[in-house]
C-alpha atoms as a PDB file:
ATOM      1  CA  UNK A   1      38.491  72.006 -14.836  1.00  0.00           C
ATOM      2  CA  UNK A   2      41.611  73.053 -13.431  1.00  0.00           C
ATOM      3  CA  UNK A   3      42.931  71.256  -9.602  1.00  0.00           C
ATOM      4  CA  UNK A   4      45.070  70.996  -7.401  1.00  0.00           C
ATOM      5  CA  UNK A   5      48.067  68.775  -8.001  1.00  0.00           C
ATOM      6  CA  UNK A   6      48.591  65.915  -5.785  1.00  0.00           C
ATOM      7  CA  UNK A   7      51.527  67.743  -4.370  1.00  0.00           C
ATOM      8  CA  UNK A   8      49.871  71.169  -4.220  1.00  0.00           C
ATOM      9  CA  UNK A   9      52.230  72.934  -6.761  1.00  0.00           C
ATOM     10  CA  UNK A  10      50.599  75.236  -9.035  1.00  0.00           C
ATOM     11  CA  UNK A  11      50.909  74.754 -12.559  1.00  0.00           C
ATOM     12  CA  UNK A  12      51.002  77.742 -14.868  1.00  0.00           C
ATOM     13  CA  UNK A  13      47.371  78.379 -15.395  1.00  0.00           C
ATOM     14  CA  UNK A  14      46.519  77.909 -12.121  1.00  0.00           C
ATOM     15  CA  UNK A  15      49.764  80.356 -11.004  1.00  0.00           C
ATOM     16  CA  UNK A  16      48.208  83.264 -13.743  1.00  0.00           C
ATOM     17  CA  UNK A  17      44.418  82.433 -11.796  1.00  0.00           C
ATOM     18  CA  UNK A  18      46.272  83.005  -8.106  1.00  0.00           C
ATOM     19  CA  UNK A  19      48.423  86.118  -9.553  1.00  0.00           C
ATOM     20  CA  UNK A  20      45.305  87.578 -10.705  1.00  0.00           C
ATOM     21  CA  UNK A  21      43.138  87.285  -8.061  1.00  0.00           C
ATOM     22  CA  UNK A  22      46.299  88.555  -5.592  1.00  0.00           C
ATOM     23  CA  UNK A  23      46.556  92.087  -8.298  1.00  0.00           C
ATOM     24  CA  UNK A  24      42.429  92.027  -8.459  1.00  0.00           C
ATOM     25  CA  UNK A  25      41.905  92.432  -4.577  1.00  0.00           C
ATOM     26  CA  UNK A  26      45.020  94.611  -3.893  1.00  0.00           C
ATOM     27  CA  UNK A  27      44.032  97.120  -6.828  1.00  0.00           C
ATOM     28  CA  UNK A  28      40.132  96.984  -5.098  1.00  0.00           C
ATOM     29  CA  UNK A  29      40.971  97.677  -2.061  1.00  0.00           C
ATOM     30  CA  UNK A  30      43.827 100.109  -2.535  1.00  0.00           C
ATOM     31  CA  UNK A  31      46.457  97.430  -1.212  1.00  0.00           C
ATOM     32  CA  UNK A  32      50.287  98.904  -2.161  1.00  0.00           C
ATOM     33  CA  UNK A  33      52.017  97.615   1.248  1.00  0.00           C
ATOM     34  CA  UNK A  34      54.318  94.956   0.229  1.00  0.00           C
ATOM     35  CA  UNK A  35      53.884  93.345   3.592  1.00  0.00           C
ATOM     36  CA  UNK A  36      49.715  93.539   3.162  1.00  0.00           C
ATOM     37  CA  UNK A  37      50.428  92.233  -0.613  1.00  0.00           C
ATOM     38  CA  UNK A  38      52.500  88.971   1.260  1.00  0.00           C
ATOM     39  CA  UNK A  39      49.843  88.444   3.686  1.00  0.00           C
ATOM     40  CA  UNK A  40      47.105  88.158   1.010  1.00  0.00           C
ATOM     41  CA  UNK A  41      49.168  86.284  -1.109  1.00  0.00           C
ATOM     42  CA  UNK A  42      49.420  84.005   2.188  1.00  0.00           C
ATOM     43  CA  UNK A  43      45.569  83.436   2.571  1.00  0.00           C
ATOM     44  CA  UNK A  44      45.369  83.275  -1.409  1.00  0.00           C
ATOM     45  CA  UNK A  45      48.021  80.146  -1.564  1.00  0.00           C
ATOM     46  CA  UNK A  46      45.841  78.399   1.548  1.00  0.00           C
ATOM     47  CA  UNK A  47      42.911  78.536  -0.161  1.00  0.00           C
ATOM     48  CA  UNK A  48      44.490  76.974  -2.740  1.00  0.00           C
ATOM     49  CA  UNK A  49      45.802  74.485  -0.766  1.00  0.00           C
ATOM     50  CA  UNK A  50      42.670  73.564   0.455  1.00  0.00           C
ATOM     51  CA  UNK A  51      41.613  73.070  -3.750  1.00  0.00           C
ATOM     52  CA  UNK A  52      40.254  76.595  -4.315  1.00  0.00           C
ATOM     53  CA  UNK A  53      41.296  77.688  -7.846  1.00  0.00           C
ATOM     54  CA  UNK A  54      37.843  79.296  -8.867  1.00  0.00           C
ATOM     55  CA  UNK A  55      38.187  83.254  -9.468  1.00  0.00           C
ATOM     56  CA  UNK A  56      35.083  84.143  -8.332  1.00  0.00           C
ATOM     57  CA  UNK A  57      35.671  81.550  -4.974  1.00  0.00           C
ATOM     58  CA  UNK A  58      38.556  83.247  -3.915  1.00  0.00           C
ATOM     59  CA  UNK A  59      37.465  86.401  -4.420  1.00  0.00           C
ATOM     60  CA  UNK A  60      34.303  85.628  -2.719  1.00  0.00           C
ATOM     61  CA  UNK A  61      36.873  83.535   0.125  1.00  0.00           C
ATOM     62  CA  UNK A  62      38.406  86.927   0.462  1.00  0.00           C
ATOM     63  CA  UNK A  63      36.264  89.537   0.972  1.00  0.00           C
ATOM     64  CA  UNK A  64      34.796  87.396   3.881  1.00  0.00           C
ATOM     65  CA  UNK A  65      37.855  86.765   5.335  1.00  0.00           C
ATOM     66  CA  UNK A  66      39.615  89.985   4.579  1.00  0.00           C
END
């Protein structure tokens, strides 16, 4: 199971797991605004900071918060 490092840095798993759900959301939902991408990216890296690396959590995490 992948977590969360003590000092919340992302190793390189968990960076490819955060890159993909950032492309998966933007390409669902038509995202190509490099300022939208950034804000996503934003609530993507707080989830993580709060120890959400599961795909389907984030995406889930997401599409409720928009």
């Amino acid at each position: 199971m992948l977590s969360m490092s003590t000092y919340g840095v992302a190793d390189s798993a968990q960076l490819a797991i955060l890159t993909k759900a950032l492309n998966d959301y933007c390409a669902t939902h038509h995202v190509v605004d490099t300022v939208e991408r950034e804000q996503i990216a934003l609530k993507i890296l707080s989830l993580f900071r709060r120890g959400m690396i599961d795909p389907g959590q984030i995406s889930t995490e997401l599409e409720r918060v928009g």
